[in-house]
N, C-alpha and C. Protein backbone atom coordinates (compact mmCIF):
# COMPACT_ATOMS: atom_id res chain seq x y z
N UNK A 1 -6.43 -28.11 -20.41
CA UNK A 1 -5.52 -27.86 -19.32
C UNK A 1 -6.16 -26.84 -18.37
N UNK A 2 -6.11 -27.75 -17.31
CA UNK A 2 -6.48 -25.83 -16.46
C UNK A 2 -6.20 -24.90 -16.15
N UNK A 3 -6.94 -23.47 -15.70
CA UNK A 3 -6.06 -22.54 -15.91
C UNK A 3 -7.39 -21.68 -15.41
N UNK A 4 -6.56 -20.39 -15.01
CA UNK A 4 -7.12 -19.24 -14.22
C UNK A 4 -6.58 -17.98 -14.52
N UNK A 5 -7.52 -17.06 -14.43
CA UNK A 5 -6.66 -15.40 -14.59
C UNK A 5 -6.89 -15.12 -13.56
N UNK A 6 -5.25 -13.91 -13.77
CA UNK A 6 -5.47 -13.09 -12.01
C UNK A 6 -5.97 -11.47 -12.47
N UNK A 7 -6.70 -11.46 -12.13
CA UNK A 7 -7.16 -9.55 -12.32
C UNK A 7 -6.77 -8.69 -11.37
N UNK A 8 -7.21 -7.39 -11.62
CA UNK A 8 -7.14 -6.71 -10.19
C UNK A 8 -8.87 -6.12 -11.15
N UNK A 9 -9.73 -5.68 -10.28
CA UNK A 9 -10.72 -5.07 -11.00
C UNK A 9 -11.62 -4.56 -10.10
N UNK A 10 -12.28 -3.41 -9.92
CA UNK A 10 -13.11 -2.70 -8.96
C UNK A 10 -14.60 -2.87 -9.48
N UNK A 11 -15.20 -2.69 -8.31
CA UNK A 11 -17.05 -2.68 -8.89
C UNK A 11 -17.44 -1.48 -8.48
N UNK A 12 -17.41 -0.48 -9.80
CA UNK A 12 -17.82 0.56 -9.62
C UNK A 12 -19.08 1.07 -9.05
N UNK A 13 -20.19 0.26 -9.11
CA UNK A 13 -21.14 0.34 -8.92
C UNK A 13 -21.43 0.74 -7.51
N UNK A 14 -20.22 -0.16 -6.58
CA UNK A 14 -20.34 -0.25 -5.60
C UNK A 14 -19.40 1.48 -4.92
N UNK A 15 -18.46 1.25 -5.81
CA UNK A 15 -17.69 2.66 -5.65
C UNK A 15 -18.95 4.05 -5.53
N UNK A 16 -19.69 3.91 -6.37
CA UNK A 16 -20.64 5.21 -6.93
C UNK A 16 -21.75 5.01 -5.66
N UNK A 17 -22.24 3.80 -5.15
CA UNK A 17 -22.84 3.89 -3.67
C UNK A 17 -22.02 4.05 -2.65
N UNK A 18 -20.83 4.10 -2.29
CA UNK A 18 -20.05 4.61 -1.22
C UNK A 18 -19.50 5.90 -1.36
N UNK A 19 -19.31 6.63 -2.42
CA UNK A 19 -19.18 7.72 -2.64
C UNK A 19 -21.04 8.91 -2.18
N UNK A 20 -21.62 8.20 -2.85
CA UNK A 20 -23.19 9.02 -2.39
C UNK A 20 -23.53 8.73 -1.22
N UNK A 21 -23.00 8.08 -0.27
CA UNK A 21 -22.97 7.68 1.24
C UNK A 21 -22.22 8.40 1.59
N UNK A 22 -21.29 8.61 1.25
CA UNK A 22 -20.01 9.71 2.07
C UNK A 22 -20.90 10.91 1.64
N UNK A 23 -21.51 11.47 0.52
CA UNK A 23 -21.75 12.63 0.48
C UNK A 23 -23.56 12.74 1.18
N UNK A 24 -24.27 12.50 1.66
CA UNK A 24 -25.18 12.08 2.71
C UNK A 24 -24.35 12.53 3.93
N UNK A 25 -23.74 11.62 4.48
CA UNK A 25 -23.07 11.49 5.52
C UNK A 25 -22.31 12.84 6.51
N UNK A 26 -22.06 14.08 5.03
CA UNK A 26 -21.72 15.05 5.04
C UNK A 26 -22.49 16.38 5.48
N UNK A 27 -23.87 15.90 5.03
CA UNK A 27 -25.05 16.67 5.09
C UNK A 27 -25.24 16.66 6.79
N UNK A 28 -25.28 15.76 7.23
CA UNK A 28 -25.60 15.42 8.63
C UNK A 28 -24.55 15.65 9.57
N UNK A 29 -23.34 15.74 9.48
CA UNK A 29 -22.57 15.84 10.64
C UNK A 29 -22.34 17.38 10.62
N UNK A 30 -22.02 17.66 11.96
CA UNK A 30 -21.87 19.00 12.63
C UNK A 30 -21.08 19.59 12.40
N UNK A 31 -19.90 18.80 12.28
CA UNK A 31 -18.23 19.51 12.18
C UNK A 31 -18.39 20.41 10.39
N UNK A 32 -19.46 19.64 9.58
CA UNK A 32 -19.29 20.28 7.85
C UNK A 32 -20.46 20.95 7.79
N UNK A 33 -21.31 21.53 9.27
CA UNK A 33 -22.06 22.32 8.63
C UNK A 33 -22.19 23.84 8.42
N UNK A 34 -22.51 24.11 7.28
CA UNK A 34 -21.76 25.37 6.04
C UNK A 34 -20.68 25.28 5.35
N UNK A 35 -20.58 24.26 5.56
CA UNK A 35 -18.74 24.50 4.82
C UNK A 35 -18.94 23.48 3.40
N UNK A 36 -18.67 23.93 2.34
CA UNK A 36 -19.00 23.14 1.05
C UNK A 36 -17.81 22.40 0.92
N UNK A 37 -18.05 21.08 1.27
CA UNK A 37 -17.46 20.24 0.92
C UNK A 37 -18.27 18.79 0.08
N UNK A 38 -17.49 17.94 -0.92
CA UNK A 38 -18.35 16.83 -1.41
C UNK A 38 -17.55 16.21 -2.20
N UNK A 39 -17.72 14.97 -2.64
CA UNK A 39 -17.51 13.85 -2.96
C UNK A 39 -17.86 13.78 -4.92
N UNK A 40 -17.09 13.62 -5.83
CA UNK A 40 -17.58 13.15 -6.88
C UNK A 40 -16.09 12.32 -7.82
N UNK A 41 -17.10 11.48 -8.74
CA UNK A 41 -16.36 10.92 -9.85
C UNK A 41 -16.27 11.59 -10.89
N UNK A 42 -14.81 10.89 -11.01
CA UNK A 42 -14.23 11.60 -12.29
C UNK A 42 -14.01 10.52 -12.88
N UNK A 43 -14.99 10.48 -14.66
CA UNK A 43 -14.27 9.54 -15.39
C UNK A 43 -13.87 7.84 -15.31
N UNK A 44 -14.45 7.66 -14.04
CA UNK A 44 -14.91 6.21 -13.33
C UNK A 44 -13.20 5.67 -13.22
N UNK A 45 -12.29 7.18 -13.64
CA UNK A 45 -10.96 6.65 -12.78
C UNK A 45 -10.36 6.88 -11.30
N UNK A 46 -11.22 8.43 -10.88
CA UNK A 46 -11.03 8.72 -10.06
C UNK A 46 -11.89 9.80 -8.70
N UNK A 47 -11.95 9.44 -8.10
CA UNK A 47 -12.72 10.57 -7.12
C UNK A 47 -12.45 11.36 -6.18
N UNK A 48 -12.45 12.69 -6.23
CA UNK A 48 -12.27 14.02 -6.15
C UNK A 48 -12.72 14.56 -4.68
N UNK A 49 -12.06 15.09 -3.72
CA UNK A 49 -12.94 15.85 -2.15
C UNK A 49 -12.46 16.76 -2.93
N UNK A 50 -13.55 17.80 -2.26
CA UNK A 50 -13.51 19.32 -2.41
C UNK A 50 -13.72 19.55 -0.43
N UNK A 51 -13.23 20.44 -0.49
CA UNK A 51 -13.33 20.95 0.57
C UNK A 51 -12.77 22.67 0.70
N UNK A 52 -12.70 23.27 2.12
CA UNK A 52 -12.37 24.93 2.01
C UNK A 52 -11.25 24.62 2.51
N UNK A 53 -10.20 23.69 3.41
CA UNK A 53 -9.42 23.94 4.28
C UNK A 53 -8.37 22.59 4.19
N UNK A 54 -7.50 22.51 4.36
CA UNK A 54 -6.60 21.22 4.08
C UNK A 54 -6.62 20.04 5.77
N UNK A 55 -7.36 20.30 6.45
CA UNK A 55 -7.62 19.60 7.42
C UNK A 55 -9.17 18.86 7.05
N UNK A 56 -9.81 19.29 6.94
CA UNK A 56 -11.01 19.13 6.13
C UNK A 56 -10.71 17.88 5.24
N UNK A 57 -9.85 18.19 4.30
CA UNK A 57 -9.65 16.79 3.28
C UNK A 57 -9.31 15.50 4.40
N UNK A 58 -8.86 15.50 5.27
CA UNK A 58 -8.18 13.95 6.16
C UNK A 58 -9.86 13.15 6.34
N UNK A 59 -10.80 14.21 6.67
CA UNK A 59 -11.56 14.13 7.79
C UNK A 59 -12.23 13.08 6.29
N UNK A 60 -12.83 14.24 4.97
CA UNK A 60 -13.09 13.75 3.73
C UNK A 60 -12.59 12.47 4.09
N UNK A 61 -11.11 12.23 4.02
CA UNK A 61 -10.81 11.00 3.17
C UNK A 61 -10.97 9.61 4.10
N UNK A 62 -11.11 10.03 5.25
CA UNK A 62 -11.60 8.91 6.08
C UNK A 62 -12.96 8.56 6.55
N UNK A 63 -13.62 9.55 5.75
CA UNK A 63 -14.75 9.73 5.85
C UNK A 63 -15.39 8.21 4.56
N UNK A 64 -14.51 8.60 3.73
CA UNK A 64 -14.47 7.86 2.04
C UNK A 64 -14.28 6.30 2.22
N UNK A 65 -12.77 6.33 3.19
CA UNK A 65 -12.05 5.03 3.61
C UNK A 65 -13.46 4.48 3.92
N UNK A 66 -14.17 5.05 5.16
CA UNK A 66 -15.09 3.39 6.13
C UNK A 66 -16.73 3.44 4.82
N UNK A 67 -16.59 4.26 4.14
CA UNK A 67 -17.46 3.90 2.81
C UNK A 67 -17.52 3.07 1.93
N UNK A 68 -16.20 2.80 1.70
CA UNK A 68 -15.35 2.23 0.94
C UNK A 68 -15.33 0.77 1.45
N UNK A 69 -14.62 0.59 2.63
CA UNK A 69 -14.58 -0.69 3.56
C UNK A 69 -15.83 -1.61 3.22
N UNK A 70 -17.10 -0.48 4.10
CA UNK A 70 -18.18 -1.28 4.63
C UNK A 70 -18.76 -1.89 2.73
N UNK A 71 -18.09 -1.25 2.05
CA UNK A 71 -18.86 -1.66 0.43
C UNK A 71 -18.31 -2.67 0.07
N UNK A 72 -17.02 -2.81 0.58
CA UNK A 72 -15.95 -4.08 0.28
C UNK A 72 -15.15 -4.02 -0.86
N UNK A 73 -14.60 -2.61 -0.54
CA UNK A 73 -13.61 -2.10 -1.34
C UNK A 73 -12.26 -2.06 -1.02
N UNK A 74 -11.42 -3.04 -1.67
CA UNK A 74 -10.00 -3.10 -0.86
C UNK A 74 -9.17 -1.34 -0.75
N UNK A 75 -8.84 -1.34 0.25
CA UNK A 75 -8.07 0.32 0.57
C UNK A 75 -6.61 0.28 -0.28
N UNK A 76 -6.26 -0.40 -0.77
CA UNK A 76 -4.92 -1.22 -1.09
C UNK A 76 -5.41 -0.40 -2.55
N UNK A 77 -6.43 -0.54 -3.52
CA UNK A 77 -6.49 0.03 -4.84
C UNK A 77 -6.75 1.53 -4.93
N UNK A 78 -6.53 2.48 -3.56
CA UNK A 78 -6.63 3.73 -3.88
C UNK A 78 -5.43 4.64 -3.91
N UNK A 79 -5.19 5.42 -4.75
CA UNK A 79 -3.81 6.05 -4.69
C UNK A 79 -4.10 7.55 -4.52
N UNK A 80 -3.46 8.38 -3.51
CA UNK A 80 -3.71 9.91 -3.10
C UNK A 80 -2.67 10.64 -4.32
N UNK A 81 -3.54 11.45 -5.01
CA UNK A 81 -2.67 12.53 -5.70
C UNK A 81 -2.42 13.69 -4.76
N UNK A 82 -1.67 14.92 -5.39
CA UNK A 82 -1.26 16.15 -4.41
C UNK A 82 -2.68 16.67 -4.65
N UNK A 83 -2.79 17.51 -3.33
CA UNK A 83 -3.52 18.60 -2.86
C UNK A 83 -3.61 19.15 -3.91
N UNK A 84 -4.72 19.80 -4.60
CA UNK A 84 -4.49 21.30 -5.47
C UNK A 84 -5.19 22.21 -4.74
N UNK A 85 -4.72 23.32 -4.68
CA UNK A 85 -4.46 24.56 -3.51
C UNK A 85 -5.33 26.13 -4.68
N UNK A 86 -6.73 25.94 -4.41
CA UNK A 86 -7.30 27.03 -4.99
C UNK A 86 -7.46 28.30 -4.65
N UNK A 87 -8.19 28.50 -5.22
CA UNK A 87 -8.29 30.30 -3.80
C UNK A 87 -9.62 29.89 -3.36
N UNK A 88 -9.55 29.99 -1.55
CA UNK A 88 -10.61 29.92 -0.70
C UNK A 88 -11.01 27.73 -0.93
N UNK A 89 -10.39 27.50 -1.95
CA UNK A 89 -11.00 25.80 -1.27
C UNK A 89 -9.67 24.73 -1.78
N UNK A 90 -9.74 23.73 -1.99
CA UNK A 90 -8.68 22.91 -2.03
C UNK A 90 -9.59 21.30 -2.28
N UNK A 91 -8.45 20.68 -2.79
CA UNK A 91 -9.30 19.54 -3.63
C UNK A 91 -7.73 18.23 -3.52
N UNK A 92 -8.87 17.10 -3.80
CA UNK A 92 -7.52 15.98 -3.82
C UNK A 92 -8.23 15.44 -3.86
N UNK A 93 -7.52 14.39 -5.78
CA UNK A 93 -7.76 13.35 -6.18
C UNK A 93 -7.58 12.22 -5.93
N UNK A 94 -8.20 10.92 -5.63
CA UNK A 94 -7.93 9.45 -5.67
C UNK A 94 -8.26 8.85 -6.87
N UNK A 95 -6.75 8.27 -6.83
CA UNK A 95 -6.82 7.49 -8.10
C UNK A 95 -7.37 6.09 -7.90
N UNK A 96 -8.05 5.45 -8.83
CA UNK A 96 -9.04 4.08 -8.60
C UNK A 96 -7.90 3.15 -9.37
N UNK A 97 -6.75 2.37 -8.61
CA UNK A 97 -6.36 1.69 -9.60
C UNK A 97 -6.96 0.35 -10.03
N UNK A 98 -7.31 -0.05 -11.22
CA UNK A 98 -7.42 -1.07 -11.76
C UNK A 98 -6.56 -1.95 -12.87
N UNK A 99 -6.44 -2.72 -12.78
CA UNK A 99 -5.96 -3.80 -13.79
C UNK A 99 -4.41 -4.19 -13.06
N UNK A 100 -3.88 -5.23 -13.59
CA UNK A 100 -2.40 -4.91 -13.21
C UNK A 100 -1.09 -4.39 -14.33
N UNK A 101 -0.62 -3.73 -13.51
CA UNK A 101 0.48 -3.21 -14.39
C UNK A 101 1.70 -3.92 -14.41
N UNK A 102 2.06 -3.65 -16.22
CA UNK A 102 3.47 -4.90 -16.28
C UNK A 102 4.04 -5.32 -15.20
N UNK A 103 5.08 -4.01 -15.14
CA UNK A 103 5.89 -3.83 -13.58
C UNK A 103 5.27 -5.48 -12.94
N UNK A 104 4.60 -4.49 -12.21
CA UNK A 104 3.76 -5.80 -10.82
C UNK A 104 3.68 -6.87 -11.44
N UNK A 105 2.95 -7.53 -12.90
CA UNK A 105 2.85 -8.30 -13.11
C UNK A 105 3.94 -9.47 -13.30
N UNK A 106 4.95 -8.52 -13.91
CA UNK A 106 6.24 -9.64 -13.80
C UNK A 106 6.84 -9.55 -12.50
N UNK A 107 6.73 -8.80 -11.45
CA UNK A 107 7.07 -9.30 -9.96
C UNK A 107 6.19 -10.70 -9.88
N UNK A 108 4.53 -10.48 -9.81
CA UNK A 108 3.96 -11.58 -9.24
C UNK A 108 4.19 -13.25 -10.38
N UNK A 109 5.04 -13.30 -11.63
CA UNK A 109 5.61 -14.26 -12.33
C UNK A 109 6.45 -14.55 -11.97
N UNK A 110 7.73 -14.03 -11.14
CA UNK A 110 8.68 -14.11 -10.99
C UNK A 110 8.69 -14.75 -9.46
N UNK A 111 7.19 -14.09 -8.57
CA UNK A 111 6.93 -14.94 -7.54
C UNK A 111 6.30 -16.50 -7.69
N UNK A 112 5.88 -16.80 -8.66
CA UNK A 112 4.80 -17.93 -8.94
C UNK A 112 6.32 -19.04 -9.44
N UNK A 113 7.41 -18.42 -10.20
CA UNK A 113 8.35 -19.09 -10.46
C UNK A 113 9.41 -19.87 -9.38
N UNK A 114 9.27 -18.34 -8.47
CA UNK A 114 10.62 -18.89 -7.99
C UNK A 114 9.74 -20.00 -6.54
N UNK A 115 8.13 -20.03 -6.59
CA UNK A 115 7.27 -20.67 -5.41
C UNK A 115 8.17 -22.31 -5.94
N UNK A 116 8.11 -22.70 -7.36
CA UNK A 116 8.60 -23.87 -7.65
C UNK A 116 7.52 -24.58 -7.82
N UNK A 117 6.27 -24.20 -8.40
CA UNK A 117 5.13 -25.31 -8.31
C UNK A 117 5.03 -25.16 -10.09
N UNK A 118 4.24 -26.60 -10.15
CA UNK A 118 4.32 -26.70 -11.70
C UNK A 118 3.38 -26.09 -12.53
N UNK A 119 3.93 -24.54 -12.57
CA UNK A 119 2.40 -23.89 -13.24
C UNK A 119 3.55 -23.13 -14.66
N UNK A 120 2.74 -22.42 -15.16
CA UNK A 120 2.73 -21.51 -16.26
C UNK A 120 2.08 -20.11 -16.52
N UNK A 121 2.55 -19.20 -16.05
CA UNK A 121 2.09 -17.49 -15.61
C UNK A 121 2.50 -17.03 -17.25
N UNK A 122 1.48 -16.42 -17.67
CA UNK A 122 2.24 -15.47 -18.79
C UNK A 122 0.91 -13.81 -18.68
N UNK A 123 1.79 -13.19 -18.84
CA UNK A 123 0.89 -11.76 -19.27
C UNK A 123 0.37 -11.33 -20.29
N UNK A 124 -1.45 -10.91 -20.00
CA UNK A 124 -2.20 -10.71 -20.90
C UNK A 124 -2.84 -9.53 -20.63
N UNK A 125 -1.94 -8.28 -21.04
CA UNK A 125 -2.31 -7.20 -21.28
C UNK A 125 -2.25 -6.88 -19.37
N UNK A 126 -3.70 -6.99 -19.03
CA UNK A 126 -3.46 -6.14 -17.62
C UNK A 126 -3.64 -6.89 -16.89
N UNK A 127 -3.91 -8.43 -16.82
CA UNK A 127 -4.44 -9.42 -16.34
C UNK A 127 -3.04 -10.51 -16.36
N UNK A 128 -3.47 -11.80 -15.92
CA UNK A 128 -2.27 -12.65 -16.08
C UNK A 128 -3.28 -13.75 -16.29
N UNK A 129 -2.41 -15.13 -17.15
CA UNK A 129 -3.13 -16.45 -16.77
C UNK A 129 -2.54 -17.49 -16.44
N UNK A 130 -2.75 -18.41 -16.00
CA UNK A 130 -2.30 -18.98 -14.94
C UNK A 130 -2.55 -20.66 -15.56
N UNK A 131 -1.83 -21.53 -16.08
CA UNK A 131 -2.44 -22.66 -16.33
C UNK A 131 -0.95 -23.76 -15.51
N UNK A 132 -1.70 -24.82 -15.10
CA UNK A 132 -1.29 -26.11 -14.89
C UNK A 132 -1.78 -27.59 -15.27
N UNK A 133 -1.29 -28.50 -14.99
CA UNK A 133 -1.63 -30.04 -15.42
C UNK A 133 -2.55 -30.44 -14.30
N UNK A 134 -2.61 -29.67 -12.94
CA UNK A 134 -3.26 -30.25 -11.55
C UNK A 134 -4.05 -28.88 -11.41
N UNK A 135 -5.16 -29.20 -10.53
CA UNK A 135 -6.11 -28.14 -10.39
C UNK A 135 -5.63 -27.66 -8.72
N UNK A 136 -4.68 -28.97 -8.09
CA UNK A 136 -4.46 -28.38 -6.79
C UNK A 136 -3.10 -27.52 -7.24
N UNK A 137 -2.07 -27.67 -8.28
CA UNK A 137 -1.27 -26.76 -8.41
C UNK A 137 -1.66 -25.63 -8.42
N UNK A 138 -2.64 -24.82 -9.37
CA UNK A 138 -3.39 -23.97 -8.92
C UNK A 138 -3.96 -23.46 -8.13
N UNK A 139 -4.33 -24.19 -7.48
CA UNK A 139 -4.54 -23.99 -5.66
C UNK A 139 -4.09 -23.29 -5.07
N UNK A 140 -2.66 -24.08 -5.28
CA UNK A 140 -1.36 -23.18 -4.27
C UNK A 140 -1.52 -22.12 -4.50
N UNK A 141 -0.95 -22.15 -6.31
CA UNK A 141 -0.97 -20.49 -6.66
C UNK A 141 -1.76 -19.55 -6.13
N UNK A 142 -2.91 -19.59 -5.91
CA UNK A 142 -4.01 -18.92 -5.39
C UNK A 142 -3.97 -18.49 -4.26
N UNK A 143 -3.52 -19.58 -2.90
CA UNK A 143 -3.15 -19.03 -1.81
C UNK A 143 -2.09 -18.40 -1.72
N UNK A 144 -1.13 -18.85 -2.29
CA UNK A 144 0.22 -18.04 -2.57
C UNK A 144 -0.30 -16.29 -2.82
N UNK A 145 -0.66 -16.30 -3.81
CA UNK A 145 -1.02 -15.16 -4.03
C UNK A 145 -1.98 -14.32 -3.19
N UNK A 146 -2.65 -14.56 -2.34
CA UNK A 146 -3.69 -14.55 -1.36
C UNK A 146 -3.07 -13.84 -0.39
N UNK A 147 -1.50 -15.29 -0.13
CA UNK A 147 -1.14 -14.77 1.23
C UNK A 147 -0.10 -13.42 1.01
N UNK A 148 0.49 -13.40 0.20
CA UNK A 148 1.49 -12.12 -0.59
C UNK A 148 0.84 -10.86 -0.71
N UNK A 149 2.01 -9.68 -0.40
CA UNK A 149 1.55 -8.40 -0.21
C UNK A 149 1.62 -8.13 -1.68
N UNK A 150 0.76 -7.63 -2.12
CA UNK A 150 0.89 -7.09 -3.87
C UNK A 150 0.99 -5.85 -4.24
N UNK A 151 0.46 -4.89 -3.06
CA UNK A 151 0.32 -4.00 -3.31
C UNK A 151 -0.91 -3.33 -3.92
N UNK A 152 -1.93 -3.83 -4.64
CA UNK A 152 -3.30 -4.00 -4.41
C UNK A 152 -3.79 -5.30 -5.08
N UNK A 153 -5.56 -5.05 -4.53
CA UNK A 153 -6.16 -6.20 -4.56
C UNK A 153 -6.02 -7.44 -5.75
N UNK A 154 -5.85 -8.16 -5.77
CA UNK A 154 -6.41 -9.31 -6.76
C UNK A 154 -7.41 -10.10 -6.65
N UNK A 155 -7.88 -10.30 -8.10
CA UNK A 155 -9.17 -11.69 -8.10
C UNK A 155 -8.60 -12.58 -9.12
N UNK A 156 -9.55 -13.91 -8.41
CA UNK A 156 -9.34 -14.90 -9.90
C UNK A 156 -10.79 -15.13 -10.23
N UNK A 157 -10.36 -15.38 -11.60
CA UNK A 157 -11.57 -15.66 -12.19
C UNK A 157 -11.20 -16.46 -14.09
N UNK A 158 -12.39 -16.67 -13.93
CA UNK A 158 -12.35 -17.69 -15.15
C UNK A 158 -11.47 -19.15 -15.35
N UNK A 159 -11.52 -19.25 -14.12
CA UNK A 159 -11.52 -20.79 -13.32
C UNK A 159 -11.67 -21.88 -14.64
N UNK A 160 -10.63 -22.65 -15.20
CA UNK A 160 -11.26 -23.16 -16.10
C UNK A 160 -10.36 -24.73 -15.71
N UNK A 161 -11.54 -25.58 -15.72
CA UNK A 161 -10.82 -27.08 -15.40
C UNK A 161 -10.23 -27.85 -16.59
């Protein structure tokens, strides 16, 4: 029977070259020079600006955003934690979300159900799979899901006829 999973899943790899691009990027512009600010991972869940001043972090984080973009990183999987407020510098975490969570996952079942096409969604851990009798039923699903706001990114994969 065929059948497909939906993931959500990041390529870190690509994360860890747009992050060392933003911190490059830092070295060279005028507005950060002397001022210690930079870019690192935490734990390949999340990545960290440092900066001295809470205006400073926007500049950081859009600095991160067109890093991010040009790597082909959906903006949709990053989540802003609070400011932490040190003495003399200040810092703020992004969270890298990956996988999908129940929650969402039984929204996007409950969307695949009520679409009315003849498929079968069940949840597997952080992922979903997706099987039908037609490979164009699946189809739909796919654009369906494509065209729907999720709240972050999805892939399919493991396409199986």
């Amino acid at each position: 029977m065929p059948s497909f999973d939906v993931v959500s899943e990041l390529d870190w790899h690509e994360v860890s070259n747009a992050v060392d691009q933003a911190n490059r990027e830092l070295t060279t512009r005028y507005d950060f020079k002397g001022v210690k600010a930079s870019f690192e991972i935490k734990d390949k869940t999340s990545v960290v600006m440092h900066a001295e001043a809470e205006p400073q972090l926007t500049q950081l984080s859009d600095i991160l955003n067109q890093k991010l973009v040009k790597r082909g990183i959906d903006l949709k999987s990053l989540e802003k934690e609070e400011v932490d407020r040190g003495s003399m510098r200040v810092s703020q975490a992004i969270k890298m979300k990956e996988g999908i969570e129940t929650a969402e996952a039984k929204k996007i079942v409950k969307m695949i159900k009520d679409s009315k096409i003849k498929v079968q969604a069940q949840i597997q851990g952080d992922q979903l799979r997706v099987t039908g009798k037609k490979r164009d039923d699946l189809q739909q699903v796919m654009s369906l899901l494509r065209g729907a706001d999720l709240g972050q990114p999805v892939q399919f994969t493991n396409f199986r006829d």
